[in-house]
PDB file of N, CA and C in Angstrom:
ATOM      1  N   UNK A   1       0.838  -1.183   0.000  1.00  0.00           N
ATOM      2  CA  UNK A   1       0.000   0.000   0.000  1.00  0.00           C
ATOM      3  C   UNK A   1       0.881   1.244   0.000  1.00  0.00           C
ATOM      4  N   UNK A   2       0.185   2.068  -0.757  1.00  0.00           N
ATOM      5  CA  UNK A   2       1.487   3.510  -0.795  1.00  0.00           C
ATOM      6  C   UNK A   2       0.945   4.263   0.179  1.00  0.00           C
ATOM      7  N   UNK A   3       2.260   4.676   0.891  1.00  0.00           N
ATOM      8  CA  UNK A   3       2.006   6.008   1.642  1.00  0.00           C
ATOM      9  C   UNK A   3       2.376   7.329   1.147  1.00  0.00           C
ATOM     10  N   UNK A   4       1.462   8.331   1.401  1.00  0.00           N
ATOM     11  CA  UNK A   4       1.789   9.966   1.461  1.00  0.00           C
ATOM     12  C   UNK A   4       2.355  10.307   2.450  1.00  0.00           C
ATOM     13  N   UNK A   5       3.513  11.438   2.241  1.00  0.00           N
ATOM     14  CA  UNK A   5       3.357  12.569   3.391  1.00  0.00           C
ATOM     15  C   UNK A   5       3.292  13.618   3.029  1.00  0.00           C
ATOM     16  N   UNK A   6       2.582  14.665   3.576  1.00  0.00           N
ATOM     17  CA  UNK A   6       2.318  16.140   3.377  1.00  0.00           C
ATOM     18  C   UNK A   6       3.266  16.581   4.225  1.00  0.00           C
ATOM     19  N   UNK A   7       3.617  17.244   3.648  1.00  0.00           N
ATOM     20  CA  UNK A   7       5.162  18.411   4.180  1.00  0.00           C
ATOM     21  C   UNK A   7       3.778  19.908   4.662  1.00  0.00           C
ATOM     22  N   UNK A   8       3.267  19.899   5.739  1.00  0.00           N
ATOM     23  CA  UNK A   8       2.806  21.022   5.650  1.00  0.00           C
ATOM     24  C   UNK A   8       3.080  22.345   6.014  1.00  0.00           C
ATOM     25  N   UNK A   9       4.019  22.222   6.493  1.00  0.00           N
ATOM     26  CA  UNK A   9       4.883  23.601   7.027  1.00  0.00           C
ATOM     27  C   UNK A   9       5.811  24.214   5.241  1.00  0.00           C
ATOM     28  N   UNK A  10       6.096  23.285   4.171  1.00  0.00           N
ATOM     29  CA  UNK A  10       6.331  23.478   3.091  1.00  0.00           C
ATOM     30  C   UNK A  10       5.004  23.821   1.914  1.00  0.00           C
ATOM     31  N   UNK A  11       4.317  23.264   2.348  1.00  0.00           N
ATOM     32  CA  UNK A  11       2.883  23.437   1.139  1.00  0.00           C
ATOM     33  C   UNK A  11       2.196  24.803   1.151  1.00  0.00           C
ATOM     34  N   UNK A  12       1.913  25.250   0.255  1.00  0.00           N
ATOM     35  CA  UNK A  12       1.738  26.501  -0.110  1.00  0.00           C
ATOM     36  C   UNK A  12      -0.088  26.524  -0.277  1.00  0.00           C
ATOM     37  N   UNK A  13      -0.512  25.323  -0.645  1.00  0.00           N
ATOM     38  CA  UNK A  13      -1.986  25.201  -0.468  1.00  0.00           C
ATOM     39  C   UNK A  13      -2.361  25.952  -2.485  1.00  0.00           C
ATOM     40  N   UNK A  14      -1.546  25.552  -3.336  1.00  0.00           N
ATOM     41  CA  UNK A  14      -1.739  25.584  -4.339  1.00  0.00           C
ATOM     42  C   UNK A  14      -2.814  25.210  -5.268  1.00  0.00           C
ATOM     43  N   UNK A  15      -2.835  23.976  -4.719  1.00  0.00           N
ATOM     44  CA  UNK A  15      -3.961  22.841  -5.265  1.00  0.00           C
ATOM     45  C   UNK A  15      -3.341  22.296  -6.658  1.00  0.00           C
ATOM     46  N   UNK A  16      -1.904  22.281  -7.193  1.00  0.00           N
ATOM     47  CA  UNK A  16      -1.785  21.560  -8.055  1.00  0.00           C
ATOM     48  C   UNK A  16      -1.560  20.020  -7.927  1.00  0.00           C
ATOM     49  N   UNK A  17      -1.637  19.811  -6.704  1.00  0.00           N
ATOM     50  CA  UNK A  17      -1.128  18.359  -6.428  1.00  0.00           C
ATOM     51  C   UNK A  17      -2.919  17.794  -6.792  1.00  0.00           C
ATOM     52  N   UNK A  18      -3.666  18.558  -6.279  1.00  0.00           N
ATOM     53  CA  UNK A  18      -5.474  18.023  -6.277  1.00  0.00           C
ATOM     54  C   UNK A  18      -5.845  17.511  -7.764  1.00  0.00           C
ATOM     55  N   UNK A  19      -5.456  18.901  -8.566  1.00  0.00           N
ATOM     56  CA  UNK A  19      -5.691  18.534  -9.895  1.00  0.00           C
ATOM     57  C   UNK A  19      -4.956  17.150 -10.660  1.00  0.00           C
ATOM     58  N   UNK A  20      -3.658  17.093 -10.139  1.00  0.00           N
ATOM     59  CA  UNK A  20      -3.368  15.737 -10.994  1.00  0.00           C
ATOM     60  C   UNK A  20      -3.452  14.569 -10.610  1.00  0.00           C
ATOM     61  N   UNK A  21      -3.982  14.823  -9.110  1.00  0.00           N
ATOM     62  CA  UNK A  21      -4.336  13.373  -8.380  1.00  0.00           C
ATOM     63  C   UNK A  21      -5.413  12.711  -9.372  1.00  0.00           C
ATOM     64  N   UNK A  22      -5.692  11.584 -10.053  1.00  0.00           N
ATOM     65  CA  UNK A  22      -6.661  10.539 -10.690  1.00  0.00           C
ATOM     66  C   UNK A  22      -7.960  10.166  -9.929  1.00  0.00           C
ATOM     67  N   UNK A  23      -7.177   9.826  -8.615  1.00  0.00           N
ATOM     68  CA  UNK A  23      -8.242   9.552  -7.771  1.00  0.00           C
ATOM     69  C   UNK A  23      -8.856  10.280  -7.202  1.00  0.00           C
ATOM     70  N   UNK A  24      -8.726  11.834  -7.060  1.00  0.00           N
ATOM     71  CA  UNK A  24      -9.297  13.035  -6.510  1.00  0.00           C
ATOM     72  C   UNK A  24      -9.363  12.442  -5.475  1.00  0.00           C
ATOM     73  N   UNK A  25      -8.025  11.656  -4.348  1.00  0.00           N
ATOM     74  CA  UNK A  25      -7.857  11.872  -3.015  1.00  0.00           C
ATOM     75  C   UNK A  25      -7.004  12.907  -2.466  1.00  0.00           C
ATOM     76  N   UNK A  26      -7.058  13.948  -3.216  1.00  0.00           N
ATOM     77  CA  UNK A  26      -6.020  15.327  -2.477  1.00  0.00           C
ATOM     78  C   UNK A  26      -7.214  16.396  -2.171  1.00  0.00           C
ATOM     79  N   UNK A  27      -7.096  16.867  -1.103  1.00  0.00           N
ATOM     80  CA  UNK A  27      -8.183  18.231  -1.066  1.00  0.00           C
ATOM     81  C   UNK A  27      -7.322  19.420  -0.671  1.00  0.00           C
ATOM     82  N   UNK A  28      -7.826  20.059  -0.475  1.00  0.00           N
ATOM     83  CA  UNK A  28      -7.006  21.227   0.730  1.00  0.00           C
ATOM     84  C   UNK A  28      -7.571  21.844   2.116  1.00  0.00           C
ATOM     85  N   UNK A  29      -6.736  21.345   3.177  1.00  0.00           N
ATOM     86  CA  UNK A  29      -7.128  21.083   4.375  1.00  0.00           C
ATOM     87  C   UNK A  29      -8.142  22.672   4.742  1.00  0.00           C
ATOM     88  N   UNK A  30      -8.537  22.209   6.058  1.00  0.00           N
ATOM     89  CA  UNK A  30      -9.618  23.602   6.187  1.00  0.00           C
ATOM     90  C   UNK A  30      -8.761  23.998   7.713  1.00  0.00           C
ATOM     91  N   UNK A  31      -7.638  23.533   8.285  1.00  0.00           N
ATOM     92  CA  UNK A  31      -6.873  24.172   8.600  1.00  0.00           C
ATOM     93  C   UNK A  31      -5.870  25.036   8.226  1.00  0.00           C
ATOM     94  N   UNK A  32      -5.241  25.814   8.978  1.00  0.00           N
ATOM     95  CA  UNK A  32      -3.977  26.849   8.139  1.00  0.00           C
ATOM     96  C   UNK A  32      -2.932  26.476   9.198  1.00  0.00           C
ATOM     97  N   UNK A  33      -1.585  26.518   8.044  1.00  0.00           N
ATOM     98  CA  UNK A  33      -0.627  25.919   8.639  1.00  0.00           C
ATOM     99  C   UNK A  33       0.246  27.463   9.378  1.00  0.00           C
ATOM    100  N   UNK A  34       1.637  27.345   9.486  1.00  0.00           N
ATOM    101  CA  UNK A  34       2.079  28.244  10.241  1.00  0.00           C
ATOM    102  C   UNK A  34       2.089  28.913   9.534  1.00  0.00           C
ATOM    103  N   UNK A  35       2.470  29.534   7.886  1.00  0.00           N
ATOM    104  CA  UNK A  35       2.851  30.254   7.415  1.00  0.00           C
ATOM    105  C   UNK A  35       1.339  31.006   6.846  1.00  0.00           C
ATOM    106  N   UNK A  36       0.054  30.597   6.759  1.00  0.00           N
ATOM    107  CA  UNK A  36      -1.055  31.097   6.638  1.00  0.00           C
ATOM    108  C   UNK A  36      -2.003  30.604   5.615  1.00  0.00           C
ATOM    109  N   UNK A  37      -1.632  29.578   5.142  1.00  0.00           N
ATOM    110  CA  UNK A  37      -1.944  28.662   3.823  1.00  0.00           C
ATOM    111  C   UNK A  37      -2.556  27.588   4.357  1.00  0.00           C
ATOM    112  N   UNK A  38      -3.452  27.556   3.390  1.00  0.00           N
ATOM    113  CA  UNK A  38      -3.995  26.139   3.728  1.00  0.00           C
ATOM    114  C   UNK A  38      -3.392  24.831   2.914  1.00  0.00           C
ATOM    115  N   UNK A  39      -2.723  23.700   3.788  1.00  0.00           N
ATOM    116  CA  UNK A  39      -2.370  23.146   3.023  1.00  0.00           C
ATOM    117  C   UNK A  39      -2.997  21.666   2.729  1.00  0.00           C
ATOM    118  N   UNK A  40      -2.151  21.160   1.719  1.00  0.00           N
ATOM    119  CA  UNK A  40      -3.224  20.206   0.758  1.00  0.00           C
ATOM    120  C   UNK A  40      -3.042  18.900   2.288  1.00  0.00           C
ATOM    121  N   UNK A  41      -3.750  17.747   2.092  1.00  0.00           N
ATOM    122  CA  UNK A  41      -3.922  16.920   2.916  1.00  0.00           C
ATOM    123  C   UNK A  41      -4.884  15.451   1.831  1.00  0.00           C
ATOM    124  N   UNK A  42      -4.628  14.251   2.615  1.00  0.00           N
ATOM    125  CA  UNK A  42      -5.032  13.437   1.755  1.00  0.00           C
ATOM    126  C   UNK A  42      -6.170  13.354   2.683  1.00  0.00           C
ATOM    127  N   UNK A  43      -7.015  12.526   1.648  1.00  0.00           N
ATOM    128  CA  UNK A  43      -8.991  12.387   2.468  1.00  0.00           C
ATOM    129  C   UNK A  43      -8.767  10.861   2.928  1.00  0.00           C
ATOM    130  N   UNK A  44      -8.381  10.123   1.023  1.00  0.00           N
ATOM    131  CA  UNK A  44      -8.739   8.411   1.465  1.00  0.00           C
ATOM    132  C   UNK A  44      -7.550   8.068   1.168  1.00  0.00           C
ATOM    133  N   UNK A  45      -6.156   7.444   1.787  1.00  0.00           N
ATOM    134  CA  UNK A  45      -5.466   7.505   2.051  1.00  0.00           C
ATOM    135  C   UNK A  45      -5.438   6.015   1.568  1.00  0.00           C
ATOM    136  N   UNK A  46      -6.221   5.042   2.282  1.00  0.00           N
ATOM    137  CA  UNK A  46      -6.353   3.410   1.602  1.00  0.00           C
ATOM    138  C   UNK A  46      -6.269   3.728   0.002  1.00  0.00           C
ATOM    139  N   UNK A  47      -6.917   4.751  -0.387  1.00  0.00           N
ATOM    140  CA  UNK A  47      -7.033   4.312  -1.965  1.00  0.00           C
ATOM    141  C   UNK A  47      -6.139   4.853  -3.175  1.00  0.00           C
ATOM    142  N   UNK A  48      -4.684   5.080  -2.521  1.00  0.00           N
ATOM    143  CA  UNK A  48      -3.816   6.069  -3.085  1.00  0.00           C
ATOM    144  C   UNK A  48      -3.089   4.513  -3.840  1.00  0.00           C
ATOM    145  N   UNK A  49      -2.897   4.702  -5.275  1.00  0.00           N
ATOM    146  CA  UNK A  49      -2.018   3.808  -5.934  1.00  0.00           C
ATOM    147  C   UNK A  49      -0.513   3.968  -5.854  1.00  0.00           C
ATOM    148  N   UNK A  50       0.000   5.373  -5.409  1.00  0.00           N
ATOM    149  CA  UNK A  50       1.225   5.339  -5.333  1.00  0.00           C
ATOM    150  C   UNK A  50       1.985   5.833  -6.960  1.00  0.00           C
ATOM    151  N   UNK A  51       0.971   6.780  -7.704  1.00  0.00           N
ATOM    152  CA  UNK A  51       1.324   7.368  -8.966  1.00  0.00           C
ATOM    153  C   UNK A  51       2.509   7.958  -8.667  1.00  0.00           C
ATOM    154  N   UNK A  52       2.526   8.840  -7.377  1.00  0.00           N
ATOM    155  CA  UNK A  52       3.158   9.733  -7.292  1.00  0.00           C
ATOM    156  C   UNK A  52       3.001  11.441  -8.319  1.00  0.00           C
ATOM    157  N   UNK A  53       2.015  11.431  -9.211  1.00  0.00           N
ATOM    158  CA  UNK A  53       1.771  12.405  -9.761  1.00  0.00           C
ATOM    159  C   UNK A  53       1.994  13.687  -9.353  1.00  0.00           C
ATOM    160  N   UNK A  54       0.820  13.352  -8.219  1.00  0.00           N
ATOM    161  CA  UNK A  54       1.009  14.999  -6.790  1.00  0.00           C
ATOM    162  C   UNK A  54       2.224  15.088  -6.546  1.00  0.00           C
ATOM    163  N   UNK A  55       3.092  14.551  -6.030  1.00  0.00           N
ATOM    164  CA  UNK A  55       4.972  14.744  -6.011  1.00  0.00           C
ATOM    165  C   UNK A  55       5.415  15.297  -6.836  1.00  0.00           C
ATOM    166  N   UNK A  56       5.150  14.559  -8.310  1.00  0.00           N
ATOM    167  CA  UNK A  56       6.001  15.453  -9.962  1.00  0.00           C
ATOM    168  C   UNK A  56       5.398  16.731  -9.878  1.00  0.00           C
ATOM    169  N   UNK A  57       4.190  17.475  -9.326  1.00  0.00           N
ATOM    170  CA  UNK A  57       3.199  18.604  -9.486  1.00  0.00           C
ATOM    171  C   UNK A  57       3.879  19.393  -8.541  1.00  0.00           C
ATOM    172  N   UNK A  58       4.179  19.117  -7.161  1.00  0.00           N
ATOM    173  CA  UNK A  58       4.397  20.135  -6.303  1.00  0.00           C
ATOM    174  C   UNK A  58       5.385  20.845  -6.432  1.00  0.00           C
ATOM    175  N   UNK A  59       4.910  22.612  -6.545  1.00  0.00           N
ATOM    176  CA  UNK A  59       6.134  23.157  -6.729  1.00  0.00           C
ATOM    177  C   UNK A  59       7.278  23.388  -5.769  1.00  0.00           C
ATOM    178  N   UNK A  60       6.857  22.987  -3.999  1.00  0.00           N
ATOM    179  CA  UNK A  60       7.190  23.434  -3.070  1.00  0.00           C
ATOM    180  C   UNK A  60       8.011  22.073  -2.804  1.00  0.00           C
ATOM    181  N   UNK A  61       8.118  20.729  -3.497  1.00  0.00           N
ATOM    182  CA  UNK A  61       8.165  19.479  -3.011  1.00  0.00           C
ATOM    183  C   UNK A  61       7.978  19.347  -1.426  1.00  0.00           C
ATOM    184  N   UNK A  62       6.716  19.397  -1.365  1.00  0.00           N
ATOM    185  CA  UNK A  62       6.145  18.944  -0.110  1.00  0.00           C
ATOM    186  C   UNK A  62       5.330  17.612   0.038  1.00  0.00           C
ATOM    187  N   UNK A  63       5.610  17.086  -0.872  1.00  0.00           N
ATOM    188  CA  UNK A  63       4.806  15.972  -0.882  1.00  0.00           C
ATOM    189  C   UNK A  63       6.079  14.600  -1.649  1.00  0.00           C
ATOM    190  N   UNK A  64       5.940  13.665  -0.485  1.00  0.00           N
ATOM    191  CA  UNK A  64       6.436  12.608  -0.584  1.00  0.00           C
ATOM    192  C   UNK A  64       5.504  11.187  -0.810  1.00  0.00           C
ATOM    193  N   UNK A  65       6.006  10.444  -1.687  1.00  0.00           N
ATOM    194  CA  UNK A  65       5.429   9.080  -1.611  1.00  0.00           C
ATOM    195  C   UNK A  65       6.001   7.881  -1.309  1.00  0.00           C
ATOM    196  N   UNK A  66       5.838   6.888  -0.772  1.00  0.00           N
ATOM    197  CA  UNK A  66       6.461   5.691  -0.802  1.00  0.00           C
ATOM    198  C   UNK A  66       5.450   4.693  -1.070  1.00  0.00           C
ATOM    199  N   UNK A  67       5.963   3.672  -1.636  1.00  0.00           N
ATOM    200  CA  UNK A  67       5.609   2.546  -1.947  1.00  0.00           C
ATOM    201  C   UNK A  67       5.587   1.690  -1.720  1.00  0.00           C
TER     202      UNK A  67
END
């Protein structure tokens, strides 16, 4: 099963990672992180294939995957 991590002290709350997610499991959290952004966060976490897409997207590389 692949895991995410959200770097959220790095995420800018862009939403390009949302758009290239397939599975539309990226949203953007309805908390704000330290810097004042809301950042992205995964919903269904079981159902992530491990594309890694959202990773190639982020401009901030805040987002890690493993496999």
């Amino acid at each position: 099963m692949a895991k995410i991590v959200i770097d959220e002290i790095r995420c800018k709350g862009c939403g390009l990672c949302t758009l290239a997610c397939h599975g539309k499991l990226l949203s953007l959290s309805e908390k704000i992180n330290i810097q004042g952004y809301t950042p992205a966060a995964i919903t269904f976490p079981e159902k992530c294939t491990g594309c890694a897409l959202c990773a190639e997207m982020c401009p901030d590389v805040a987002i890690t995957v493993f496999k």
